[in-house]
C-alpha atoms as a PDB file:
ATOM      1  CA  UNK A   1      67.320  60.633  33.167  1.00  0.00           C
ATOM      2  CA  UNK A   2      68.479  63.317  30.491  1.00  0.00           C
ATOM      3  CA  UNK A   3      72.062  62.089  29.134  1.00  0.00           C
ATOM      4  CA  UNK A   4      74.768  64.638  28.595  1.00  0.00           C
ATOM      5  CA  UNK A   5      74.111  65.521  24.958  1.00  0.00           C
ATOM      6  CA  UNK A   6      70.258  66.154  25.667  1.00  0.00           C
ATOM      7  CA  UNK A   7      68.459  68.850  26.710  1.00  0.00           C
ATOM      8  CA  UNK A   8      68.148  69.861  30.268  1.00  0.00           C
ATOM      9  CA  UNK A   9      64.574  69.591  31.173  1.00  0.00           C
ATOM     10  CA  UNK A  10      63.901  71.987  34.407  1.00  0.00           C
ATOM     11  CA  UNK A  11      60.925  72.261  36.903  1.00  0.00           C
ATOM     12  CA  UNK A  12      60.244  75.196  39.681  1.00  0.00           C
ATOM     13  CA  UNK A  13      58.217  74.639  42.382  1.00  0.00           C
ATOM     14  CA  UNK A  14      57.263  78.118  43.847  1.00  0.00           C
ATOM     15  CA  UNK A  15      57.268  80.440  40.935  1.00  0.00           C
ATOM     16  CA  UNK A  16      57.007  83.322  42.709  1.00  0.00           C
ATOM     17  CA  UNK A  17      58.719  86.796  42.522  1.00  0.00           C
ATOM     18  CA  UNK A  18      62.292  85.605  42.585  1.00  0.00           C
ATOM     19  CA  UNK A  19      61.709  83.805  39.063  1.00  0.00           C
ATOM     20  CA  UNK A  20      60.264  86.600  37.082  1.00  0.00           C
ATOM     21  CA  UNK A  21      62.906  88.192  35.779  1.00  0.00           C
ATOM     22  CA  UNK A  22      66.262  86.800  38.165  1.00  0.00           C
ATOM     23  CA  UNK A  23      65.624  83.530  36.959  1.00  0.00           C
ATOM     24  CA  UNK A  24      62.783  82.131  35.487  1.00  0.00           C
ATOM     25  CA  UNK A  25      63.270  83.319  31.993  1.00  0.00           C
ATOM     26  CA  UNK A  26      66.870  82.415  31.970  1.00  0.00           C
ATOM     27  CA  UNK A  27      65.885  78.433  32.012  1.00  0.00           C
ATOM     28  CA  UNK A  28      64.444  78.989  28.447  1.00  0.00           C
ATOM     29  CA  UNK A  29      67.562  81.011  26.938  1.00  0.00           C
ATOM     30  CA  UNK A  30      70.217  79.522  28.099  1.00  0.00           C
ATOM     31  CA  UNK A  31      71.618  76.959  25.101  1.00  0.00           C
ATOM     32  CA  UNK A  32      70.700  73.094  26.286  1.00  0.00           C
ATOM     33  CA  UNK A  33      67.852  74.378  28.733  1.00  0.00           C
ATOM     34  CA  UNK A  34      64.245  74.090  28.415  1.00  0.00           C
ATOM     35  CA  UNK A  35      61.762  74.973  31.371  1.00  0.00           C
ATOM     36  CA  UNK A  36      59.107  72.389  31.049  1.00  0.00           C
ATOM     37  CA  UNK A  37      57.141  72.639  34.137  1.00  0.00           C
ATOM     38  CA  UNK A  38      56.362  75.209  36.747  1.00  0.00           C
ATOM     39  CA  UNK A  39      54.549  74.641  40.311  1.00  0.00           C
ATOM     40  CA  UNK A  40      52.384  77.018  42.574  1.00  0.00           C
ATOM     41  CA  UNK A  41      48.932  76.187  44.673  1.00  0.00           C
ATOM     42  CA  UNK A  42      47.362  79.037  43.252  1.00  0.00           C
ATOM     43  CA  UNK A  43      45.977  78.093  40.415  1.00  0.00           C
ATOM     44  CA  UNK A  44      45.064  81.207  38.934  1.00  0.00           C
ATOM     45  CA  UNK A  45      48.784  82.971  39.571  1.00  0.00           C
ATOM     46  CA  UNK A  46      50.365  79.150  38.419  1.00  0.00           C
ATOM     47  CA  UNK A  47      48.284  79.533  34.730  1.00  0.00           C
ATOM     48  CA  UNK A  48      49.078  83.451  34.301  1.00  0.00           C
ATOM     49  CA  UNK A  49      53.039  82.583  35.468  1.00  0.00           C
ATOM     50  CA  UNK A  50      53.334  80.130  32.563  1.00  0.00           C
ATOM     51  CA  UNK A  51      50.989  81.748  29.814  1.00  0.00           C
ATOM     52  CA  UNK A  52      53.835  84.892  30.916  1.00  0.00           C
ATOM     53  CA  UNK A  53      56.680  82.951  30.591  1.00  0.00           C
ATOM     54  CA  UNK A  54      55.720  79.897  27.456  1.00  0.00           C
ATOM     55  CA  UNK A  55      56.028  77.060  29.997  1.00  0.00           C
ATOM     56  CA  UNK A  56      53.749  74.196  28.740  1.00  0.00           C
ATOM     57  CA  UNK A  57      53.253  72.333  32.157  1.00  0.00           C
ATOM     58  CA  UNK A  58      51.958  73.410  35.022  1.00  0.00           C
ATOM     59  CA  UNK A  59      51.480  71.710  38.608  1.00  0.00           C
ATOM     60  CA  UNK A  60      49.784  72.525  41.535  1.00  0.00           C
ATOM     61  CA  UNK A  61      51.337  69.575  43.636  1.00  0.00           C
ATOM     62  CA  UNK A  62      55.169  69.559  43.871  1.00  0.00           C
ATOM     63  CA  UNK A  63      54.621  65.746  44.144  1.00  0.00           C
ATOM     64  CA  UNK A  64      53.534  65.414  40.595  1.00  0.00           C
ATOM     65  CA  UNK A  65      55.861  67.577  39.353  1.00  0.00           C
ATOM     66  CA  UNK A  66      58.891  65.605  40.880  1.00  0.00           C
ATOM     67  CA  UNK A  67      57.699  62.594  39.314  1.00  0.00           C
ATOM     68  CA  UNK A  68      56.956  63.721  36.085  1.00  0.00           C
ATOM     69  CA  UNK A  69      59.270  61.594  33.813  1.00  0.00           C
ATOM     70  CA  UNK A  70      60.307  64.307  31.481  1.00  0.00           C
ATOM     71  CA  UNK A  71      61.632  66.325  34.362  1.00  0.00           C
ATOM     72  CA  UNK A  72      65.596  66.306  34.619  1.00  0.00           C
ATOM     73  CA  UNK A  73      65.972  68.789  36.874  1.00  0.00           C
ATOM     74  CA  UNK A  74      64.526  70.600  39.535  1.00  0.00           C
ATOM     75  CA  UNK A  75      64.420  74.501  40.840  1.00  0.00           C
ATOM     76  CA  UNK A  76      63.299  75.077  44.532  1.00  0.00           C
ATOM     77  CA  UNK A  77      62.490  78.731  44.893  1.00  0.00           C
ATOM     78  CA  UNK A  78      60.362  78.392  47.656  1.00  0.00           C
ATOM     79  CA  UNK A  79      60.983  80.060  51.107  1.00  0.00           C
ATOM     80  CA  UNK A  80      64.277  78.351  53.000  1.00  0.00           C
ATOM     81  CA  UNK A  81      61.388  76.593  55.372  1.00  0.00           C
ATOM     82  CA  UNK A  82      60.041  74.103  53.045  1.00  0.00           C
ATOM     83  CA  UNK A  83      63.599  73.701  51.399  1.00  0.00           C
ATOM     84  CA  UNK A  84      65.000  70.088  53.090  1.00  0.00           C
ATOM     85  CA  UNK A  85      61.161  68.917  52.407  1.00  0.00           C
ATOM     86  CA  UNK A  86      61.000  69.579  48.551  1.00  0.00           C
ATOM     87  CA  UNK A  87      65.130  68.535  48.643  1.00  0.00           C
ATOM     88  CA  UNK A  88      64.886  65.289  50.150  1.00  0.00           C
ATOM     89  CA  UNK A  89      61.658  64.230  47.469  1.00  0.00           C
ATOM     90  CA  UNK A  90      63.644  65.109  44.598  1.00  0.00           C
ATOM     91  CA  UNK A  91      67.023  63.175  46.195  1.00  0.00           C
ATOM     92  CA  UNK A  92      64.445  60.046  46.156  1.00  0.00           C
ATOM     93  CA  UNK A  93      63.243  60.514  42.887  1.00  0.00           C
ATOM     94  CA  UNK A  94      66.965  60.801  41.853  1.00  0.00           C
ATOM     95  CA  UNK A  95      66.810  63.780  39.907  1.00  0.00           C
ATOM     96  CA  UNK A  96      69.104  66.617  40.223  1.00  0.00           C
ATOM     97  CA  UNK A  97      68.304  69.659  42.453  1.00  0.00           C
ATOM     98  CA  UNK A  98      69.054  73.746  42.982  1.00  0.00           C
ATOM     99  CA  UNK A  99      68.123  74.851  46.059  1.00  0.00           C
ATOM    100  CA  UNK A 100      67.213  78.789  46.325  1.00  0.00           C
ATOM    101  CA  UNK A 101      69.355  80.407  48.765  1.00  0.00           C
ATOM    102  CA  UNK A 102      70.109  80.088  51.565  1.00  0.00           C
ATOM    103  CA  UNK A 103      70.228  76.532  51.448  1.00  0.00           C
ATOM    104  CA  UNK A 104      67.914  75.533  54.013  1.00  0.00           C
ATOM    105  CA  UNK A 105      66.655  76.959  57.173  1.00  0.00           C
ATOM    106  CA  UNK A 106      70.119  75.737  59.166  1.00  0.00           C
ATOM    107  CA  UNK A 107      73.459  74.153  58.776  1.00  0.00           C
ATOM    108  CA  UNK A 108      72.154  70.950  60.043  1.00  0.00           C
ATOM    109  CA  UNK A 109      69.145  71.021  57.191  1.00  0.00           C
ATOM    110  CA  UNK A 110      71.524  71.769  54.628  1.00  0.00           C
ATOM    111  CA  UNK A 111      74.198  68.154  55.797  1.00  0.00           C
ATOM    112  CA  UNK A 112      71.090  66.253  55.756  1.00  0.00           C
ATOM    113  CA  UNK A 113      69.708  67.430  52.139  1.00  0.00           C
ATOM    114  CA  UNK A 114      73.727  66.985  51.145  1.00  0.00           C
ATOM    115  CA  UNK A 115      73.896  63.410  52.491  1.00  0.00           C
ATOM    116  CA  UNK A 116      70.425  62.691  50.703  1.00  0.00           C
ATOM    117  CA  UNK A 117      72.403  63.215  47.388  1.00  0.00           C
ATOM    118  CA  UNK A 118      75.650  61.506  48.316  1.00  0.00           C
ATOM    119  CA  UNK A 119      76.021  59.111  46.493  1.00  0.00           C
ATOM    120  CA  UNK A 120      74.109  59.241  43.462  1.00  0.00           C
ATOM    121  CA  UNK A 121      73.751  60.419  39.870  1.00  0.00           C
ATOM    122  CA  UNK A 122      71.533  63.251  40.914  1.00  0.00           C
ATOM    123  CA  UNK A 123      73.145  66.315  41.288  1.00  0.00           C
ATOM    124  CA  UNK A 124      72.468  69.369  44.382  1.00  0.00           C
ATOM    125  CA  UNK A 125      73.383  72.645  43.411  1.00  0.00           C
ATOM    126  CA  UNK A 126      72.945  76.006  45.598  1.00  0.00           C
ATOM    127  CA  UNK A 127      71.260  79.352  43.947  1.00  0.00           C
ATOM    128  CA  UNK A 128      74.816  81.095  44.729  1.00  0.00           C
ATOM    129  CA  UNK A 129      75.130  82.805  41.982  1.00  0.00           C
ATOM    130  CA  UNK A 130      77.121  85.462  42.502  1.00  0.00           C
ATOM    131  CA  UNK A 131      80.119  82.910  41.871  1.00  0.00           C
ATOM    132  CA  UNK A 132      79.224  82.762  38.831  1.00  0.00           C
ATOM    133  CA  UNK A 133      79.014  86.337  37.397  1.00  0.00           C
ATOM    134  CA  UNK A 134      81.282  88.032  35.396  1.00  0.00           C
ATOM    135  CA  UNK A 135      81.365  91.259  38.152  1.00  0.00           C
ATOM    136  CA  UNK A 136      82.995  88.666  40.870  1.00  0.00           C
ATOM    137  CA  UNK A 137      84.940  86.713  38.793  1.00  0.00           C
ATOM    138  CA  UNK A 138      87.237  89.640  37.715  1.00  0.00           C
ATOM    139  CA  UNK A 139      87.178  90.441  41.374  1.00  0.00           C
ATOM    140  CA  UNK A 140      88.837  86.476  41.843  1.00  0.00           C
ATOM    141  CA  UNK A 141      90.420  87.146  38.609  1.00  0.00           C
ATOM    142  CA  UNK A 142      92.893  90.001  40.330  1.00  0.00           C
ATOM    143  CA  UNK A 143      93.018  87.788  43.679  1.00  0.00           C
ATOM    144  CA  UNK A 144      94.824  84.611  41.480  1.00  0.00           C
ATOM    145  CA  UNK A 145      96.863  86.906  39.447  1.00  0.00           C
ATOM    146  CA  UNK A 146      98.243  88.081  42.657  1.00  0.00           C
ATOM    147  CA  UNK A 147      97.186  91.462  42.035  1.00  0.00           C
ATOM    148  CA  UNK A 148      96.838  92.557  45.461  1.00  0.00           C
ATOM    149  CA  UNK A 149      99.690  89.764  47.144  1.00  0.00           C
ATOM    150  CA  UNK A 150      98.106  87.664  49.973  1.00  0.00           C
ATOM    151  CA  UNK A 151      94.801  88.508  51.254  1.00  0.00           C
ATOM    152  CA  UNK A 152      95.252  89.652  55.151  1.00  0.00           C
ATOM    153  CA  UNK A 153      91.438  90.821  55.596  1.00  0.00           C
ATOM    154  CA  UNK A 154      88.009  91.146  53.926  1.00  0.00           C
ATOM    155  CA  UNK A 155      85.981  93.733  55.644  1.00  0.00           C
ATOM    156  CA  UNK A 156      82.119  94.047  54.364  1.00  0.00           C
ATOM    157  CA  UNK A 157      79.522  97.102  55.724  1.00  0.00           C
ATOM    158  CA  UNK A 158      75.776  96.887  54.947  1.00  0.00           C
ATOM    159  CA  UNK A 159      73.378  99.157  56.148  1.00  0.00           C
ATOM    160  CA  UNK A 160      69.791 100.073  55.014  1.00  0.00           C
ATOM    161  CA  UNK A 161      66.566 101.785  56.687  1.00  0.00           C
ATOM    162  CA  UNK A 162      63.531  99.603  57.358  1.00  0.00           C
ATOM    163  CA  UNK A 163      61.957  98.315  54.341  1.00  0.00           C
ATOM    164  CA  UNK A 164      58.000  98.800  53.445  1.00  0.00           C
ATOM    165  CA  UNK A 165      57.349  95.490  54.458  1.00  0.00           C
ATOM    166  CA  UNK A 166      59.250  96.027  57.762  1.00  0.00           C
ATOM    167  CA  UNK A 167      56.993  99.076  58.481  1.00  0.00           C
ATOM    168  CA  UNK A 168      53.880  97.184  57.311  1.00  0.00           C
ATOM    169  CA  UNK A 169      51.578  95.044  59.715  1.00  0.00           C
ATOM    170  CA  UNK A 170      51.219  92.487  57.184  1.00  0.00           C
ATOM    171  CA  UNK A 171      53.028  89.090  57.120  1.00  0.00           C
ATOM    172  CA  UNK A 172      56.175  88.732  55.368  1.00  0.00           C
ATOM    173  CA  UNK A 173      57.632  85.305  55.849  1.00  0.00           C
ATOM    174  CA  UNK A 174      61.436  87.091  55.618  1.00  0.00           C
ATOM    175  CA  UNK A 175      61.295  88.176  59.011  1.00  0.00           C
ATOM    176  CA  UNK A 176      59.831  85.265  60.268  1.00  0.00           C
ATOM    177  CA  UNK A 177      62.786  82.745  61.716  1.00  0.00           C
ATOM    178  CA  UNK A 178      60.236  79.436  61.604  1.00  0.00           C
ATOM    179  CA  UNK A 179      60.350  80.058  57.649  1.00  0.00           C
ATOM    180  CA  UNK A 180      63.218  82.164  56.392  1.00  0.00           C
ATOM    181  CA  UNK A 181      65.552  80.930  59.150  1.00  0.00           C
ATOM    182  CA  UNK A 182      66.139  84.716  60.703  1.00  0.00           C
ATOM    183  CA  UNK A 183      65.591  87.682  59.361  1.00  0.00           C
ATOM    184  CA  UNK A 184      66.944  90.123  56.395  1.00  0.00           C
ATOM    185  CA  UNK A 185      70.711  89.159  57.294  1.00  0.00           C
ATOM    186  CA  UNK A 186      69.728  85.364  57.045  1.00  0.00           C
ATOM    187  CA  UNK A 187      68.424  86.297  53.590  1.00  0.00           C
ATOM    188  CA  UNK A 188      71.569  89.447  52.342  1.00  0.00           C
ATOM    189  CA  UNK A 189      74.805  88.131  54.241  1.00  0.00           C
ATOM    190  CA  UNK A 190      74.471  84.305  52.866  1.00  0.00           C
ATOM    191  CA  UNK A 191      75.171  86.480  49.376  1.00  0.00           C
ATOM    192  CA  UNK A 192      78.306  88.055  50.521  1.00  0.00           C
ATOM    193  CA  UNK A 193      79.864  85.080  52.962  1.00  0.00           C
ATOM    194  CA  UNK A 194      79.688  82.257  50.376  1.00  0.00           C
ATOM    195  CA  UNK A 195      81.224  84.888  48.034  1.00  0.00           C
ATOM    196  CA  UNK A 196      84.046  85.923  50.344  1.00  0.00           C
ATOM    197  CA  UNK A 197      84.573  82.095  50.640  1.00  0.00           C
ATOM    198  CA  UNK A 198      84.597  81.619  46.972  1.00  0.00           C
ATOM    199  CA  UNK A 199      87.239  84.285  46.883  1.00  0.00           C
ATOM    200  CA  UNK A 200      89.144  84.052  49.772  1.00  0.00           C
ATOM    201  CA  UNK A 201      88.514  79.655  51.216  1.00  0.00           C
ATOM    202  CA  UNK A 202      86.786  78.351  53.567  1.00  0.00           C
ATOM    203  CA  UNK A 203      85.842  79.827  57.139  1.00  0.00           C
ATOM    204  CA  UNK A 204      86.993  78.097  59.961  1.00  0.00           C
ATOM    205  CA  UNK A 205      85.376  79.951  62.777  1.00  0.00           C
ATOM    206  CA  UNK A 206      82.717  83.261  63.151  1.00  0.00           C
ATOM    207  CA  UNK A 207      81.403  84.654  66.271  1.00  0.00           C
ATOM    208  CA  UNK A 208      78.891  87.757  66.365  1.00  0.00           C
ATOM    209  CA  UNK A 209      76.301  89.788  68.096  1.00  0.00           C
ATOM    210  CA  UNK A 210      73.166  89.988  67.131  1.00  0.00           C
ATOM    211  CA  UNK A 211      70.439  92.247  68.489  1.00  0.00           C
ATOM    212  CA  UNK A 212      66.465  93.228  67.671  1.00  0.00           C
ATOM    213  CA  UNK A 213      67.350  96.955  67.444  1.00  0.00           C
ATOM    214  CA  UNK A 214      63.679  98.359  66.204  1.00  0.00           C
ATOM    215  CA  UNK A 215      61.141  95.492  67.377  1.00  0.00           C
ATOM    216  CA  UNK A 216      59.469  95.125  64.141  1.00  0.00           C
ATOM    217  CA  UNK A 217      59.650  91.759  64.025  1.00  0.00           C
ATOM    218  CA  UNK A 218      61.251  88.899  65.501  1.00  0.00           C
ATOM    219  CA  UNK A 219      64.308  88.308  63.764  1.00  0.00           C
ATOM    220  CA  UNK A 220      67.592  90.580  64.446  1.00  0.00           C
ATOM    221  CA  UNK A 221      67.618  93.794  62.467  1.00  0.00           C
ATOM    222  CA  UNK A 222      71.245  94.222  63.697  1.00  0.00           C
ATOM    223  CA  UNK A 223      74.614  92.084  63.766  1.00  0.00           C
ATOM    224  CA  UNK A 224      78.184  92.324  63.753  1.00  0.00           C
ATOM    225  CA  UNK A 225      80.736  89.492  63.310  1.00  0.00           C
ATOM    226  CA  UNK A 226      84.197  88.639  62.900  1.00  0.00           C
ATOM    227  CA  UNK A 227      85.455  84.945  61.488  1.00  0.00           C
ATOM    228  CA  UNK A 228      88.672  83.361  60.384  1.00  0.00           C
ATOM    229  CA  UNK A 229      89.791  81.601  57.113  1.00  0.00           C
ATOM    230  CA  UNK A 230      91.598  78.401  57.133  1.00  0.00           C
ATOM    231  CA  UNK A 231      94.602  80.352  55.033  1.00  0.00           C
ATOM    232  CA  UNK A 232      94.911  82.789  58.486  1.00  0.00           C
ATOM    233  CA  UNK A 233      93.174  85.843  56.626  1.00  0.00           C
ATOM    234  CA  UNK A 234      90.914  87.417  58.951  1.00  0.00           C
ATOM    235  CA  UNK A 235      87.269  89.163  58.104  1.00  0.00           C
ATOM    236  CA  UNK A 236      84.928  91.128  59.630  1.00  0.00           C
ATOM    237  CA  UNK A 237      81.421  92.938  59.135  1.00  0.00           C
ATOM    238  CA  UNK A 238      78.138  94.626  60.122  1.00  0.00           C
ATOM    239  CA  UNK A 239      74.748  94.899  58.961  1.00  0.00           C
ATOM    240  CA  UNK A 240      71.832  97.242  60.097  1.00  0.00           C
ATOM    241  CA  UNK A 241      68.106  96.982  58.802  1.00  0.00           C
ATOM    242  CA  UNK A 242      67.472 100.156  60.510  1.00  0.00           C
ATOM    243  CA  UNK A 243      70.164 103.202  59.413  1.00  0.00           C
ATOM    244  CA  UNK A 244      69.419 106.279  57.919  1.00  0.00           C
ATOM    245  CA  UNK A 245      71.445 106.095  54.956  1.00  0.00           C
ATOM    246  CA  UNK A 246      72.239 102.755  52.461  1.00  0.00           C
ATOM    247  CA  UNK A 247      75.434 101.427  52.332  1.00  0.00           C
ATOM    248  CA  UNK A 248      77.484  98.379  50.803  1.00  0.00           C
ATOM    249  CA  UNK A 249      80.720  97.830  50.526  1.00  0.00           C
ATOM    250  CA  UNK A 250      83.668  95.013  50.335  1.00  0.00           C
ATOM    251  CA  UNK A 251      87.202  95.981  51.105  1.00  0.00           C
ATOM    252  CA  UNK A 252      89.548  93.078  50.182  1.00  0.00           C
ATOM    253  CA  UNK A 253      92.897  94.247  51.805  1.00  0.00           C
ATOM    254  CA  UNK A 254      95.704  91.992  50.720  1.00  0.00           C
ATOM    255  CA  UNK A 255      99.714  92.516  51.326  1.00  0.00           C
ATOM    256  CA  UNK A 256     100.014  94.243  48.502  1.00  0.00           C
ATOM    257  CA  UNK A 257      96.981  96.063  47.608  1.00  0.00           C
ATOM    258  CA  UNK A 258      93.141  96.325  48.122  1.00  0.00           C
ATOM    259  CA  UNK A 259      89.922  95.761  45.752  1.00  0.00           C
ATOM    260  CA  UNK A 260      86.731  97.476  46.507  1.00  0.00           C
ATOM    261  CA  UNK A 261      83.577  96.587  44.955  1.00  0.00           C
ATOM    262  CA  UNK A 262      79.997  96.214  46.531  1.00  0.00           C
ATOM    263  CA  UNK A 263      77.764  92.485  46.460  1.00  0.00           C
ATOM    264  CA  UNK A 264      74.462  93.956  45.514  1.00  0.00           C
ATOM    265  CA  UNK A 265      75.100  97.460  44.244  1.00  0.00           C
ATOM    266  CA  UNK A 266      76.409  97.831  40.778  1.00  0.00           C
ATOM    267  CA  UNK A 267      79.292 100.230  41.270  1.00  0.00           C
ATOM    268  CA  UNK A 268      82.681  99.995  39.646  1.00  0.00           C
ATOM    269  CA  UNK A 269      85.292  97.445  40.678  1.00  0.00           C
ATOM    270  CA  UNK A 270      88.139  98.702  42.051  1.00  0.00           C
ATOM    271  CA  UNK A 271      91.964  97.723  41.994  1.00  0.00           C
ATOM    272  CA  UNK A 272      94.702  99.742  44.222  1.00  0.00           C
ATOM    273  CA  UNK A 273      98.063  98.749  44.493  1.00  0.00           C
ATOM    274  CA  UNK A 274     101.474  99.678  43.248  1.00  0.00           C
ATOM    275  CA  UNK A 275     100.708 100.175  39.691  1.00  0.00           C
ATOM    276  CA  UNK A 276      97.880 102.601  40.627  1.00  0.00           C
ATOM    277  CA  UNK A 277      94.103 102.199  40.378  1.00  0.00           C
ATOM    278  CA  UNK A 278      92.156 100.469  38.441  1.00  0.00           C
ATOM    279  CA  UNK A 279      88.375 100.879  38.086  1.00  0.00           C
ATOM    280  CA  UNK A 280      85.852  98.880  35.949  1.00  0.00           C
ATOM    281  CA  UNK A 281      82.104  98.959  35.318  1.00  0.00           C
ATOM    282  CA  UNK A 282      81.202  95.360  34.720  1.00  0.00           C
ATOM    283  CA  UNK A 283      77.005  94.752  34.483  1.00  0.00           C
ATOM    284  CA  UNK A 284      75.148  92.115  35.336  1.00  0.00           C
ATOM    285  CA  UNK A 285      73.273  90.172  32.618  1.00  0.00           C
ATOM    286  CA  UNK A 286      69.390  90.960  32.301  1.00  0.00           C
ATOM    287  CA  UNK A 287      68.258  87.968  34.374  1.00  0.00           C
ATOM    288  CA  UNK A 288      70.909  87.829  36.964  1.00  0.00           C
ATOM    289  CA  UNK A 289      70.868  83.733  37.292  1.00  0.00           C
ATOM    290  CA  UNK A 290      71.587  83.247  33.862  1.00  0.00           C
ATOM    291  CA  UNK A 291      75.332  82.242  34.140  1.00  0.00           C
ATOM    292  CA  UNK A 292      74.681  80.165  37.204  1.00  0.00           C
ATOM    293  CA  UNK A 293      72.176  78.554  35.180  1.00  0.00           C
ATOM    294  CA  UNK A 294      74.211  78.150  32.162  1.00  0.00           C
ATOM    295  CA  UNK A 295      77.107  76.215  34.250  1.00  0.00           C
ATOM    296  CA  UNK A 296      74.630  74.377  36.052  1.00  0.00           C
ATOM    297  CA  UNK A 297      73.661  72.954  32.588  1.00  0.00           C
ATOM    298  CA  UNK A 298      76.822  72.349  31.392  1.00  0.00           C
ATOM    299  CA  UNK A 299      78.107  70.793  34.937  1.00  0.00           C
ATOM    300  CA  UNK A 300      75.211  68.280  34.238  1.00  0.00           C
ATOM    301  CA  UNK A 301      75.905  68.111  30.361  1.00  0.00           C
ATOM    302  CA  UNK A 302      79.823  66.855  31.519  1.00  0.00           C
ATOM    303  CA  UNK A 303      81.129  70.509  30.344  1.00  0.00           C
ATOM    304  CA  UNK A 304      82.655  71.757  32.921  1.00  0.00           C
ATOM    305  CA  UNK A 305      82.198  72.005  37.322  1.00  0.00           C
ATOM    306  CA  UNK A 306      79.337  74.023  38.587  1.00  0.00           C
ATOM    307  CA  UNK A 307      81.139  76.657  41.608  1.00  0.00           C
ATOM    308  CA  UNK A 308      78.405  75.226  44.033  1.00  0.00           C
ATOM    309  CA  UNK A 309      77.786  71.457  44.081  1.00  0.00           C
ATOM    310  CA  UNK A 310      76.549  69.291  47.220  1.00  0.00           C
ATOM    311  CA  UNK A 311      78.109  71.266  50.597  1.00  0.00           C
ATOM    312  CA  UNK A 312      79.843  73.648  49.377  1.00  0.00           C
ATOM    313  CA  UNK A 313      76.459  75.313  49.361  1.00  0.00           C
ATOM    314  CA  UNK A 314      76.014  74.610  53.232  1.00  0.00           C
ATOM    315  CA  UNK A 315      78.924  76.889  54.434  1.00  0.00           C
ATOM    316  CA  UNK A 316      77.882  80.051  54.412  1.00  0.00           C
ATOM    317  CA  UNK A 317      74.786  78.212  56.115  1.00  0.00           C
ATOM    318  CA  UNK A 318      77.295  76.982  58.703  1.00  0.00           C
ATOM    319  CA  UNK A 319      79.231  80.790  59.556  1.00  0.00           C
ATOM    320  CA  UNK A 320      76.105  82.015  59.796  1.00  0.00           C
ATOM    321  CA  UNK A 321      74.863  79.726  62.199  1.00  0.00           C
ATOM    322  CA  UNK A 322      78.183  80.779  64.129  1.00  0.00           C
ATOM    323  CA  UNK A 323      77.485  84.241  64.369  1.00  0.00           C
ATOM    324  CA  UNK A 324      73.818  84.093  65.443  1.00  0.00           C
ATOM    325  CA  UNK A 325      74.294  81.554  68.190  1.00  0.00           C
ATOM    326  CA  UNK A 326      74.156  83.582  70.817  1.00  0.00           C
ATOM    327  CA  UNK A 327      70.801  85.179  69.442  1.00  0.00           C
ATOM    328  CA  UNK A 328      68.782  82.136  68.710  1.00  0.00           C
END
């Protein structure tokens, strides 16, 4: 294994579309990083990836990629389905591990990949990296200062029409429950609930509704929910695949103020409370992983503590679970 003062060595199995530009690049640029190796069974799409992207290895079994001795560290951007598989290989091999989100296909996937890694040197992280970014850490920023008092309630609305790929006859494996683990909430909300427990603790209980509101595929289009945190803060939230107009929006309210802001639109943050309102742009980075990526390297470099290490990546794996129970 790569000691603290070396250089990070990464692999990616799956180097699909998600490691283009979100991630991908950011394994080469950020300081004490190097992506060595990259994985895909097509061959031709594996060799045009890394003649893209300068990566000098290339793989077309995960297996040998796992086991290649220079590899440190390994990126799992594959679809949630094949997630404990990959997880549990690289556990053996003892190197460390980042797991695309969400986790794995359910809670009970994501203990067993955690308990793989108990343990030992290796390292699990979760692709969660909204903790990370500058945008939500002025939002936790305000919450510690006290800004807005005690948070009472976090209320979140998300609403979208049907996407091409909803409309379209062909496959997509995001709607399909065997491989994504549900359907476009599965794949949006695990974004916003491990956020709202980064900023707010852990959930203690969720219930919801779910319903198939269009029949375009099998998964839910359509859910509603309501949970608890352990500090007595309440939250709720909906989110429709199928509305006319898009929405997204986060209301913090706390007892003595509010903060609005949105998880995947960039609109301005916003502070109200007794000293006024406060609003502020803050962007995201060109690829969007790169400060997730950056602590990740430095967690593993003994520079600091990655926000989403071993099962603290499985809870927003576990709400969810919650609030789809009575639709599975």
């Amino acid at each position: 294994m790569t000691q603290d003062i070396h250089k990070i060595n990464w692999g990616i199995i799956g180097c699909g579309d998600v490691t283009e530009v979100k991630s991908g690049p950011a394994f080469n640029k950020v300081p004490g990083s190097q992506l060595l190796a990259v994985m895909r069974r097509d061959r031709d799409k594996l060799r045009d990836y890394a003649a893209r992207h300068g990566v000098p290895r290339t793989y077309d079994s995960a297996d040998a990629l796992i086991n290649d001795p220079d590899i440190d560290a390994i990126y799992v951007a594959t679809p949630p389905g094949s997630h404990r598989e990959y997880a549990l290989k690289v556990a053996s091999a003892n190197k460390h591990c980042c797991l695309e989100k969400p986790m794995a296909l359910n809670f009970a996937e994501c203990e067993e990949i955690a308990e793989a890694f108990e343990g030992k040197q290796a390292q699990l992280f979760a692709a969660y990296y909204r903790r990370s970014l500058p945008r939500f850490n002025q939002v936790k920023a305000w919450i510690d200062d006290g800004k807005i008092g005690a948070i009472r309630h976090i209320n979140w609305s998300y609403a979208r029409g049907p996407s091409a790929a909803d409309l379209s006859p062909v496959y997509d494996w995001r709607t399909d429950p065997a491989v994504s683990g549900g359907g476009h909430f599965v794949d949006l909300a695990c974004h916003g609930l491990d956020l709202f427990i980064h900023l707010a603790g852990d959930i203690c209980e969720a219930k919801g509704i779910a319903a198939n509101q269009q029949n375009l595929y099998d998964a839910e289009d359509a859910v509603s929910a309501c949970w608890r945190f352990e500090s007595g803060a309440t939250g709720a939230g909906f989110w429709n695949f199928g509305a006319s107009a898009y929405s997204d929006e986060v209301v913090i309210h706390g007892s003595d103020g509010c903060i609005r802001f949105s998880v995947f639109a960039e609109r301005p943050l916003v502070l109200e409370n007794g000293d006024g309102v406060e609003s502020l742009e803050v962007a995201h980075p060109e690829n969007i992983q790169y400060f997730h990526i950056e602590n990740m390297v430095k967690h593993l470099q003994g520079d600091g503590r990655h926000p989403v290490v071993g099962t603290e990546g499985a809870k927003a794996s576990r709400v969810m679970d919650q609030i789809l129970a009575g639709f599975r």
